[in-house]
C-alpha atoms as a PDB file:
ATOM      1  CA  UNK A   1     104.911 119.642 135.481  1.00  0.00           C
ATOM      2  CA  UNK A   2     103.416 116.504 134.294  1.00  0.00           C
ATOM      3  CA  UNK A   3     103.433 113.184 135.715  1.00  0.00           C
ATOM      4  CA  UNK A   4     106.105 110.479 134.487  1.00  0.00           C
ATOM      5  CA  UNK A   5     104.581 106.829 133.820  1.00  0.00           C
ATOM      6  CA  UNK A   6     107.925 105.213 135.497  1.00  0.00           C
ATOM      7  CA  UNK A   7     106.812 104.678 138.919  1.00  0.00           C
ATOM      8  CA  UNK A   8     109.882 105.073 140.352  1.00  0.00           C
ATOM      9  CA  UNK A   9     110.456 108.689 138.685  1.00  0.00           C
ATOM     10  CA  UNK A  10     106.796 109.771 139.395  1.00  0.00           C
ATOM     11  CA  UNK A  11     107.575 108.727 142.942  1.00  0.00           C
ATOM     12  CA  UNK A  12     110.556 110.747 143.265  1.00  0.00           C
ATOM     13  CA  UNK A  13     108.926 113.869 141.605  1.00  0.00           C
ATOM     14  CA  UNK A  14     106.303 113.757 144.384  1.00  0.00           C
ATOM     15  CA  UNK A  15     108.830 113.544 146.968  1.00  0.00           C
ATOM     16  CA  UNK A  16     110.751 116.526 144.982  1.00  0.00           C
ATOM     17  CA  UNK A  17     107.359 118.274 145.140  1.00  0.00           C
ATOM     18  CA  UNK A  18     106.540 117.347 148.998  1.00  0.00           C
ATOM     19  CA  UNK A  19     110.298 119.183 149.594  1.00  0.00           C
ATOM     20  CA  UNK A  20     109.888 121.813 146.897  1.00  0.00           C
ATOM     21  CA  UNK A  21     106.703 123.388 148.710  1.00  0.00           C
ATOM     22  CA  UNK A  22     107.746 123.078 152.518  1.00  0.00           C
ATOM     23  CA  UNK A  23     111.093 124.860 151.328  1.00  0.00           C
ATOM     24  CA  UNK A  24     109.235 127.706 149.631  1.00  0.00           C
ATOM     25  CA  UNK A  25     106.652 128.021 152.149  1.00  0.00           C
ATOM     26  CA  UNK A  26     108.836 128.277 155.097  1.00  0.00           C
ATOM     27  CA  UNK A  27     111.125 131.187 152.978  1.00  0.00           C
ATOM     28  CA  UNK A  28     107.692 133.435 151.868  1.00  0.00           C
ATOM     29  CA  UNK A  29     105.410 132.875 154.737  1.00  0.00           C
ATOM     30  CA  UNK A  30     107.084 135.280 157.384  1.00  0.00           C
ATOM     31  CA  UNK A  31     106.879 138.309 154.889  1.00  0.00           C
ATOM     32  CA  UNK A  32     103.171 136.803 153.180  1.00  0.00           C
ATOM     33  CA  UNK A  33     102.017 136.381 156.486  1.00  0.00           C
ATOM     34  CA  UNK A  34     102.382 140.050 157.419  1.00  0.00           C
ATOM     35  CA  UNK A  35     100.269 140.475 154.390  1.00  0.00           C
ATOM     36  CA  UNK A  36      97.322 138.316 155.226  1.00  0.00           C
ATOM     37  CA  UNK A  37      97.258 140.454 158.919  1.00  0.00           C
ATOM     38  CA  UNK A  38      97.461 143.631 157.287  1.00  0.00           C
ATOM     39  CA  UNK A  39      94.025 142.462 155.013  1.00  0.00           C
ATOM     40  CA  UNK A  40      91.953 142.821 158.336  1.00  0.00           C
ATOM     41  CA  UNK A  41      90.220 139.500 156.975  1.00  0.00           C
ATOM     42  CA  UNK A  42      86.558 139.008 159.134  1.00  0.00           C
ATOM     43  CA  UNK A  43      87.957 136.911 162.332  1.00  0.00           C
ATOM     44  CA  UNK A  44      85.105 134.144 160.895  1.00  0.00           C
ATOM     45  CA  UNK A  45      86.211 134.378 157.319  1.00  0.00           C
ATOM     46  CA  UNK A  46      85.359 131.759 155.159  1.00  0.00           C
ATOM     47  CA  UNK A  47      88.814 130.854 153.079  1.00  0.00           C
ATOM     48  CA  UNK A  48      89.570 128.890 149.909  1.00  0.00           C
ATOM     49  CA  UNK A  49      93.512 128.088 148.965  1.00  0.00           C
ATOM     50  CA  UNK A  50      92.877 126.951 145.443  1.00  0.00           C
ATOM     51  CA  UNK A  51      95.256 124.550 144.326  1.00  0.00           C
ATOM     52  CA  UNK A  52      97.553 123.830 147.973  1.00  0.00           C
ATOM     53  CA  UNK A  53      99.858 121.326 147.090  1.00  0.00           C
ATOM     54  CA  UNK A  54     100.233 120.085 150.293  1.00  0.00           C
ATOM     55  CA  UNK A  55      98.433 121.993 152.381  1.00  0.00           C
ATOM     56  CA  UNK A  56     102.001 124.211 153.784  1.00  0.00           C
ATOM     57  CA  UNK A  57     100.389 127.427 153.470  1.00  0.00           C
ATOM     58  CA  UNK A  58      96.890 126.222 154.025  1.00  0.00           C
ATOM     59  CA  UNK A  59      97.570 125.051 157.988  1.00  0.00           C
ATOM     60  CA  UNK A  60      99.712 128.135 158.418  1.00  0.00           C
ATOM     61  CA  UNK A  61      96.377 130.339 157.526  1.00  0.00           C
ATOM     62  CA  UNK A  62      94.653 127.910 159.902  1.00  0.00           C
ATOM     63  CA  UNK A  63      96.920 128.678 162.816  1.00  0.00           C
ATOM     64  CA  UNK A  64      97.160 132.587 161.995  1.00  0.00           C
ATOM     65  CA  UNK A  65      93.145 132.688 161.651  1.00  0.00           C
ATOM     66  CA  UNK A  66      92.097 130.574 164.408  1.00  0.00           C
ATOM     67  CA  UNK A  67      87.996 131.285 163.933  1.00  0.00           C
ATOM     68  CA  UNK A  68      88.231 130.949 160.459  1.00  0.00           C
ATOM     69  CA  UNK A  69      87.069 127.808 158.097  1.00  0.00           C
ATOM     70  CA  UNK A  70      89.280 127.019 155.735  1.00  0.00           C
ATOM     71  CA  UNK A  71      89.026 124.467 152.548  1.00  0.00           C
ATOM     72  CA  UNK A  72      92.029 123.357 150.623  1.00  0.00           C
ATOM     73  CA  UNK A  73      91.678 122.326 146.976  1.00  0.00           C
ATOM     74  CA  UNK A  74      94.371 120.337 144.659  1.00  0.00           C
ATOM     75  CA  UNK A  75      94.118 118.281 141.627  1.00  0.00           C
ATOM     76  CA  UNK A  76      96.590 115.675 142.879  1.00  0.00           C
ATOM     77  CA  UNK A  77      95.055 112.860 145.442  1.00  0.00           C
ATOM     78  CA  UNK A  78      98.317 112.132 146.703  1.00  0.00           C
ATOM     79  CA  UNK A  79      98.622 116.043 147.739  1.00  0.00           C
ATOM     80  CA  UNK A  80      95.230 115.756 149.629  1.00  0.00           C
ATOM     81  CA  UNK A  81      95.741 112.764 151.349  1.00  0.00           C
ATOM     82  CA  UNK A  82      99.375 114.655 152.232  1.00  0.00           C
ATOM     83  CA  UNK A  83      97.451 117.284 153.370  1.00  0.00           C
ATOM     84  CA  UNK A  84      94.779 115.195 155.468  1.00  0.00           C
ATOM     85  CA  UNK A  85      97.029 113.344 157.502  1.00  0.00           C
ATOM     86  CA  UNK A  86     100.135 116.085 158.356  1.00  0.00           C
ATOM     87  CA  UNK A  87      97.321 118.513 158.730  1.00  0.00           C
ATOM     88  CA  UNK A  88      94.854 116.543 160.672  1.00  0.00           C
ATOM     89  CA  UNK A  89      95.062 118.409 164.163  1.00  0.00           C
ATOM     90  CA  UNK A  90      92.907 121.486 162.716  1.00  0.00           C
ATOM     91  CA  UNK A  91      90.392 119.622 161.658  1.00  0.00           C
ATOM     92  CA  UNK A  92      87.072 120.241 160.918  1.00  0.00           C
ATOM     93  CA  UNK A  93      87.072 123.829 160.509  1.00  0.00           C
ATOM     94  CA  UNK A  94      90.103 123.000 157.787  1.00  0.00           C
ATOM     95  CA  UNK A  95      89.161 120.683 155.114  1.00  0.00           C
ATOM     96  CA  UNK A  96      91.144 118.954 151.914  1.00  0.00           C
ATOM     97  CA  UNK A  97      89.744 118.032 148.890  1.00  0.00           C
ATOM     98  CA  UNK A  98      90.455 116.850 145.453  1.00  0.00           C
ATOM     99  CA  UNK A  99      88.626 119.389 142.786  1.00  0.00           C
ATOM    100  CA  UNK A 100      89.996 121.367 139.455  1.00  0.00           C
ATOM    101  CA  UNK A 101      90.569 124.745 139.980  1.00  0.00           C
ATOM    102  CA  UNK A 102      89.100 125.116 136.202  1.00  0.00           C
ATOM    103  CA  UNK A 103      86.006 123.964 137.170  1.00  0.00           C
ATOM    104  CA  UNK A 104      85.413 124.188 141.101  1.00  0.00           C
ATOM    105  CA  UNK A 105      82.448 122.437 142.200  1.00  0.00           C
ATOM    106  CA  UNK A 106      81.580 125.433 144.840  1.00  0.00           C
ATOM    107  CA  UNK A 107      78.963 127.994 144.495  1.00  0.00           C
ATOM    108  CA  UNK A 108      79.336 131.366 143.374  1.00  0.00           C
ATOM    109  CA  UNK A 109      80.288 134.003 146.060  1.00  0.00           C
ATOM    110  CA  UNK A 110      81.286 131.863 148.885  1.00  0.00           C
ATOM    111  CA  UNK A 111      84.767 132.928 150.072  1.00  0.00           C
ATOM    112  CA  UNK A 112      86.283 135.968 151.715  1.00  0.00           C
ATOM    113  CA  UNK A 113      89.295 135.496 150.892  1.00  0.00           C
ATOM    114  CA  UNK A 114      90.656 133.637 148.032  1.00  0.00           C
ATOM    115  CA  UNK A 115      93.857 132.352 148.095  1.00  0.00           C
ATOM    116  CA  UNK A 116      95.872 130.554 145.116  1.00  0.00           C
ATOM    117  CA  UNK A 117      99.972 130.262 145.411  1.00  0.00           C
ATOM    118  CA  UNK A 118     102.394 128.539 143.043  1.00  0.00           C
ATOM    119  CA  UNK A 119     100.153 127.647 140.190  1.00  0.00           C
ATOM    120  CA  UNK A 120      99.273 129.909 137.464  1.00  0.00           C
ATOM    121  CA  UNK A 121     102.616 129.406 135.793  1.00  0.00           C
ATOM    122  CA  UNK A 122     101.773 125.416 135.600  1.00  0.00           C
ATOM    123  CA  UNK A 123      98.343 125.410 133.739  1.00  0.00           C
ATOM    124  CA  UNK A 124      97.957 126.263 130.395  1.00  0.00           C
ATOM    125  CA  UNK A 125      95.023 128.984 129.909  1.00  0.00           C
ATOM    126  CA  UNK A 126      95.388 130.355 133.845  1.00  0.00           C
ATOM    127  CA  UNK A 127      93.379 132.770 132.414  1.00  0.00           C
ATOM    128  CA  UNK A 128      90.138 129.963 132.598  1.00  0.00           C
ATOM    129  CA  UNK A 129      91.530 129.519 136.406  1.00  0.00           C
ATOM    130  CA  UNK A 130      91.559 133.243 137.805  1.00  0.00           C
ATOM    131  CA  UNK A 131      87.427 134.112 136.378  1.00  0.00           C
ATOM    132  CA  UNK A 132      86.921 130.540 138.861  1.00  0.00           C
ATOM    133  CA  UNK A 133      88.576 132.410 141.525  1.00  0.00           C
ATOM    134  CA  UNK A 134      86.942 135.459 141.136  1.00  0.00           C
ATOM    135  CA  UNK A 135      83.415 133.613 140.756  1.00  0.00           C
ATOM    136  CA  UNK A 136      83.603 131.954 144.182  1.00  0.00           C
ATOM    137  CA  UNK A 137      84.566 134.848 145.652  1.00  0.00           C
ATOM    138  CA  UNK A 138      82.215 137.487 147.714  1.00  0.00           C
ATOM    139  CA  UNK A 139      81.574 140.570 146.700  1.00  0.00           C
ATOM    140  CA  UNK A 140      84.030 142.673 148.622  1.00  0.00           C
ATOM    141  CA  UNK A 141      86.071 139.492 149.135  1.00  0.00           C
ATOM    142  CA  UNK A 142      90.087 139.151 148.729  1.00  0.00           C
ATOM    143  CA  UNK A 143      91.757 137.523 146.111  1.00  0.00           C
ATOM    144  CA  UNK A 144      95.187 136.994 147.165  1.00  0.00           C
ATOM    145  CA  UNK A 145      97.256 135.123 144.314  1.00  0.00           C
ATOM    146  CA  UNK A 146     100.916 134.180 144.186  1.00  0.00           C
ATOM    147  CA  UNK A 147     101.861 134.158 140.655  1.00  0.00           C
ATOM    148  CA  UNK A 148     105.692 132.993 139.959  1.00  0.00           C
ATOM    149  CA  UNK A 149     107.546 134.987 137.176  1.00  0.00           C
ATOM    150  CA  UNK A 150     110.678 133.051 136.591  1.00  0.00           C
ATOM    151  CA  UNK A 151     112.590 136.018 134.735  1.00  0.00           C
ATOM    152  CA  UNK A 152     112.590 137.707 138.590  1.00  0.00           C
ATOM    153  CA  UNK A 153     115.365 135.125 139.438  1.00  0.00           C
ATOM    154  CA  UNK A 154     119.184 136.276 139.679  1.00  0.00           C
ATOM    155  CA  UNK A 155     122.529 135.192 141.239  1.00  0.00           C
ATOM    156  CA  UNK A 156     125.831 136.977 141.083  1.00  0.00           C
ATOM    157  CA  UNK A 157     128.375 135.424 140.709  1.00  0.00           C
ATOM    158  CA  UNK A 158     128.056 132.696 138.715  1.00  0.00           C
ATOM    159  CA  UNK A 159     130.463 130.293 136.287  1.00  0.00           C
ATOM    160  CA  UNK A 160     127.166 129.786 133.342  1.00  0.00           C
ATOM    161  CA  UNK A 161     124.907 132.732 132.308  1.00  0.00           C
ATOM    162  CA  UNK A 162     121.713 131.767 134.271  1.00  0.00           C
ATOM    163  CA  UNK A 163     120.073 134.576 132.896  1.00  0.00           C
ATOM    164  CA  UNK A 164     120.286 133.138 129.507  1.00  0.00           C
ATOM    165  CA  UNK A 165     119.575 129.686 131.512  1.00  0.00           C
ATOM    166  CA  UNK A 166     116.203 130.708 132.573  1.00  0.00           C
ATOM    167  CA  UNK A 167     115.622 132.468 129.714  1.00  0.00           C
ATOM    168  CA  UNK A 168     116.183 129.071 127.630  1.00  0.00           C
ATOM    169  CA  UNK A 169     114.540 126.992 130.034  1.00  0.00           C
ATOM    170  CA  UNK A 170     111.070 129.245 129.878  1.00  0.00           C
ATOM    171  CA  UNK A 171     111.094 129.098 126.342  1.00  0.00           C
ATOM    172  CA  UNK A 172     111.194 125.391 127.034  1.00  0.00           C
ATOM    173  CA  UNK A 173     108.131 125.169 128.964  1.00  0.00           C
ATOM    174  CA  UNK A 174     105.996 127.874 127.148  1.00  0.00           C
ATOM    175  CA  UNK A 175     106.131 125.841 124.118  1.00  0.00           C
ATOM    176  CA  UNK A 176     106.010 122.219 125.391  1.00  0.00           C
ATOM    177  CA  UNK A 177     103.091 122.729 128.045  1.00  0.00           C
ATOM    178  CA  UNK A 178     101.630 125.877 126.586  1.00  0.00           C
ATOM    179  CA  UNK A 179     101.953 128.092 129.478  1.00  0.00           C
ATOM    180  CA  UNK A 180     102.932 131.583 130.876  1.00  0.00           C
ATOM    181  CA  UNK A 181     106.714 131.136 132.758  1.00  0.00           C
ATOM    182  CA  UNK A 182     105.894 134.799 133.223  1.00  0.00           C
ATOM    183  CA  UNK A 183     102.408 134.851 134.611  1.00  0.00           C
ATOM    184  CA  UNK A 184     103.474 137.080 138.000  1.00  0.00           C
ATOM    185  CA  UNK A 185     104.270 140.161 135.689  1.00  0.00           C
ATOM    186  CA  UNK A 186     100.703 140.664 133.809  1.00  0.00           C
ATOM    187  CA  UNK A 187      98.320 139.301 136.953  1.00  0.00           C
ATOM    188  CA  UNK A 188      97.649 142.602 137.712  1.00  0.00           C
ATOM    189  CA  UNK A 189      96.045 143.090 134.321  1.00  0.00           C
ATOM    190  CA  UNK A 190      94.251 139.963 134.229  1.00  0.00           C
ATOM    191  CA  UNK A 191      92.358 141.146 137.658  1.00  0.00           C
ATOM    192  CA  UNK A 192      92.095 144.661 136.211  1.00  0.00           C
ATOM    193  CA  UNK A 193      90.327 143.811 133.199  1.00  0.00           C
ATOM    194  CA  UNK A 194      87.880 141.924 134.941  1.00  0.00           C
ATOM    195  CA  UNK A 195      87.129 144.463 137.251  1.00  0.00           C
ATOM    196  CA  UNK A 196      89.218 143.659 140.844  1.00  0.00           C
ATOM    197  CA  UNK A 197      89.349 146.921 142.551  1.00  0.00           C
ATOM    198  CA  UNK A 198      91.824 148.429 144.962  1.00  0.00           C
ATOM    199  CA  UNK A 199      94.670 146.267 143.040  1.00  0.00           C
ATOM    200  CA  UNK A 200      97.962 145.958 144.754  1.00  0.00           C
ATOM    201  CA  UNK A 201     101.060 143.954 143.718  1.00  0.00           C
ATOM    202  CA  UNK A 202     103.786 142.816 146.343  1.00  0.00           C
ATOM    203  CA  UNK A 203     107.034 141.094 146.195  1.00  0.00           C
ATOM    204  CA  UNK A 204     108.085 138.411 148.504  1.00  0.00           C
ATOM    205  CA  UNK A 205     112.153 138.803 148.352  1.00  0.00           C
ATOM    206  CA  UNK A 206     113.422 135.432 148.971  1.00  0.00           C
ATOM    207  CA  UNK A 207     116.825 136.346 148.873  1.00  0.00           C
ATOM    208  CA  UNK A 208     120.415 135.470 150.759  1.00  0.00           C
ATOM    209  CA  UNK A 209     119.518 138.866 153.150  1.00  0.00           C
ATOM    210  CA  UNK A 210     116.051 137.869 154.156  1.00  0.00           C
ATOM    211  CA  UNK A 211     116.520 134.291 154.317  1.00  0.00           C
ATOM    212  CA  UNK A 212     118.786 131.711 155.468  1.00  0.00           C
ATOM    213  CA  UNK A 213     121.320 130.599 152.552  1.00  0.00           C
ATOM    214  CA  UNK A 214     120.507 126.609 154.270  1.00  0.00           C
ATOM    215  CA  UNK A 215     116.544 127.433 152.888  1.00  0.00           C
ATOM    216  CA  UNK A 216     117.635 128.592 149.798  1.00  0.00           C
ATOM    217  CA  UNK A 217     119.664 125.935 148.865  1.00  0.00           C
ATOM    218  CA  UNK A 218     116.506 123.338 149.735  1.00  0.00           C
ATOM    219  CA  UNK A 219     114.375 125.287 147.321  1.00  0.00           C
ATOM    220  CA  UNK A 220     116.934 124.888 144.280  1.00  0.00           C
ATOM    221  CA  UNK A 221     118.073 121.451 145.031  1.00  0.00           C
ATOM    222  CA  UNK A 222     114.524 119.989 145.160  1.00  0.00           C
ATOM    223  CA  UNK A 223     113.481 122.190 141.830  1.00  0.00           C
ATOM    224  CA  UNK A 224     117.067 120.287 140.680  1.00  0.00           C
ATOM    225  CA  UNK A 225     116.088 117.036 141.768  1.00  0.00           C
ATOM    226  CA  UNK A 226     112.577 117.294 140.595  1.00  0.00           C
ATOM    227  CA  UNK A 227     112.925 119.527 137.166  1.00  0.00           C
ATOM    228  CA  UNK A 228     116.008 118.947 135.859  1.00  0.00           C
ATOM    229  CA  UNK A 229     115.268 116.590 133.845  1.00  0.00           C
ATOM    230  CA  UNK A 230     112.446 117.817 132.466  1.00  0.00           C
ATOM    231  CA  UNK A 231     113.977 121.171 131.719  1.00  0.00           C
ATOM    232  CA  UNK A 232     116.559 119.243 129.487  1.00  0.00           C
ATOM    233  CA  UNK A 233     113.969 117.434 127.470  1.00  0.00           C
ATOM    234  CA  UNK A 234     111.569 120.475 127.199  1.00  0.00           C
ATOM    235  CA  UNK A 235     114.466 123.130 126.290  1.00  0.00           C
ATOM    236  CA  UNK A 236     116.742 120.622 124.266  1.00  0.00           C
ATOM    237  CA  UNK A 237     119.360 120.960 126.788  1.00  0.00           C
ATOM    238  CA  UNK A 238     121.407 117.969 127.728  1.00  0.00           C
ATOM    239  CA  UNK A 239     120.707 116.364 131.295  1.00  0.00           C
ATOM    240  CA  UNK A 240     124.054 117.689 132.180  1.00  0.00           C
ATOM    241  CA  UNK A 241     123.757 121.425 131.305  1.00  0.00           C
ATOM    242  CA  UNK A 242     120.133 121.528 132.524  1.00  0.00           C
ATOM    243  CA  UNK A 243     121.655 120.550 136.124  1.00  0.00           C
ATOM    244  CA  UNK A 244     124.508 123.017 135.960  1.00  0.00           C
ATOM    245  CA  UNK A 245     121.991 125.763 136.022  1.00  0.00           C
ATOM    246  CA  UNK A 246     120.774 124.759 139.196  1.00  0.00           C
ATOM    247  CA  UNK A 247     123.787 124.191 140.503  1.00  0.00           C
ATOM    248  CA  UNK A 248     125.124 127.165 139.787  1.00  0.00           C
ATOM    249  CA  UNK A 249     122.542 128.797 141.580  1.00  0.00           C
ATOM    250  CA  UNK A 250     122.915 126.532 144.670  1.00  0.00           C
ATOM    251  CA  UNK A 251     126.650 127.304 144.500  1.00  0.00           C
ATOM    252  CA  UNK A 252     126.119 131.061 144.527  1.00  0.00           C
ATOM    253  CA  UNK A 253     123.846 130.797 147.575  1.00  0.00           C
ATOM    254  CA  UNK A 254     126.403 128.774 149.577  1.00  0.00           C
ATOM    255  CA  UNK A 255     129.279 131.330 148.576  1.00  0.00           C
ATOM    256  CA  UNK A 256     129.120 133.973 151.429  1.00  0.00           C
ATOM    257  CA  UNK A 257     130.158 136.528 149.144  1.00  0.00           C
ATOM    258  CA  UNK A 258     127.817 135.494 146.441  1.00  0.00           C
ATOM    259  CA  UNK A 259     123.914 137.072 146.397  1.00  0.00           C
ATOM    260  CA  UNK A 260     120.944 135.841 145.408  1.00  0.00           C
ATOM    261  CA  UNK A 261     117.487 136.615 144.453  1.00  0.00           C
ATOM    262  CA  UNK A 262     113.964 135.040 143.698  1.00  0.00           C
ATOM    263  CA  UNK A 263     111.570 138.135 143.846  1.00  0.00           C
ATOM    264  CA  UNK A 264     107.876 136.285 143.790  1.00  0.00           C
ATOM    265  CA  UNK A 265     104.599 138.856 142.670  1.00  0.00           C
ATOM    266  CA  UNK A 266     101.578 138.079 145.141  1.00  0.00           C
ATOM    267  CA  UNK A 267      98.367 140.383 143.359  1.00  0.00           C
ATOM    268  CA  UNK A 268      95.694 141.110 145.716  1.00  0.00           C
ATOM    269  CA  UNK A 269      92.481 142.872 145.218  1.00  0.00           C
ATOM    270  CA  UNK A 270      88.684 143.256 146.062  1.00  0.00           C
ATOM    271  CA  UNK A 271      85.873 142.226 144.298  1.00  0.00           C
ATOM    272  CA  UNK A 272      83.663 144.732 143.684  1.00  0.00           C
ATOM    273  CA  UNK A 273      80.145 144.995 145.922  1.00  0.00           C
ATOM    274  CA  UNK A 274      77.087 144.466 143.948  1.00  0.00           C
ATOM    275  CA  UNK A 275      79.097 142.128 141.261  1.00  0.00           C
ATOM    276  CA  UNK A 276      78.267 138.239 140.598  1.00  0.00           C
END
């Protein structure tokens, strides 16, 4: 998303961002984190999250791993200072810092396991961010990358057509910010033609069996209270009918007969030994 010049706006996208990750982090990280365990990562792995946010999955890795060192990388300051001071108690051996995940100021070969969650659908060329990822990871290293596909979203039943919703909304973004709404479904050929071995795709079901309806409605509410408004402007909808999609969605989760699904791609691989 980009940043708004009105200061009161830009201030109540961050908070919509501050809400939007803790929501999504606490719905994926009990099935993720069954993931990273089943890696067998080295019990002193060095770890990169590329891109954090603010730092929700990053401390949760820190906790899990407790020998490991861990760095933390986002574009925004406001996310790493976030990150610094909710964070602070794991310090040293987990660091924050501002850096581009286009360009990372780190050496080649240097992680064990990459990490890099919610973020490929918001850059234009993510292409230009997974070789970075791959570059400053070790041979026979993990790349572990969360890549949301927002056509794996559904709710039944609901008043609007929110497939045709998303559908419009996707088309919205694609062509205003010039990037992939659909990233999560060809990451797996991104890392294959570049030579990630022993490829693996899993889905994260956040969904009203696996976890709690209260969650779910957090998630969509803060995307509402965030996006909305730039979803109207970016897919010509009117303010109005851009937050009727997200309502009906938050409507469908609250209706106990009503079901609901966000299915979320996380790629994993290996670099290969002997590569650079």
């Amino acid at each position: 998303m980009t940043a708004d010049r009105n200061p009161q706006k830009q201030h109540m996208a961050d908070e919509s961002m501050v809400r939007t990750l803790a929501a999504q982090t606490e719905a994926i990280w009990p099935q993720e984190r069954e993931l990273i365990i089943a890696y067998g990562l080295p019990a002193d792995a060095k770890i990169l999250d590329a891109g954090c946010g603010t730092g929700e999955f990053t401390w949760r890795c820190a906790e899990l791993l407790p020998h490991t060192r861990i760095l933390g990388i986002d574009v925004l300051p406001q996310q790493v200072e976030y990150a610094r001071r909710h964070h602070a108690r794991f310090a040293p051996r987990l660091e924050f810092h501002q850096g581009d995940a286009f360009a990372l100021e780190l050496p080649d070969n240097g992680f064990d396991f990459v990490a890099c969650r919610h973020m490929l659908q918001t850059v234009p060329e993510p292409e230009r961010v997974i070789a970075e990822l791959i570059r400053v990871t070790r041979p026979g290293g993990r790349l572990h990358l969360l890549a949301e596909d927002y056509g794996m979203i559904h709710a039944y039943p609901t008043h609007l057509d929110l497939d045709a919703f998303w559908d419009l909304a996707m088309a919205g973004f694609a062509g205003a910010m010039h990037v992939d709404p659909r990233i999560g479904r060809r990451t797996w050929s991104e890392l294959h033609r570049r030579g990630i071995r022993n490829l693996a795709v899993h889905y994260i079901i956040v969904d009203t069996l696996r976890v709690s309806r209260d969650i779910l409605v957090r998630i969509f509410k803060s995307w509402a209270d965030g996006y909305a408004a730039t979803v109207a402007e970016m897919a010509g909808m009117s303010p109005a009918d851009a937050r009727a999609g997200f309502d009906q969605m938050v409507a469908c989760i609250r209706d106990p007969l009503g079901y609901a699904v966000w299915q979320v791609p996380i790629v994993t691989g290996l670099k290969p030994a002997g590569s650079s």
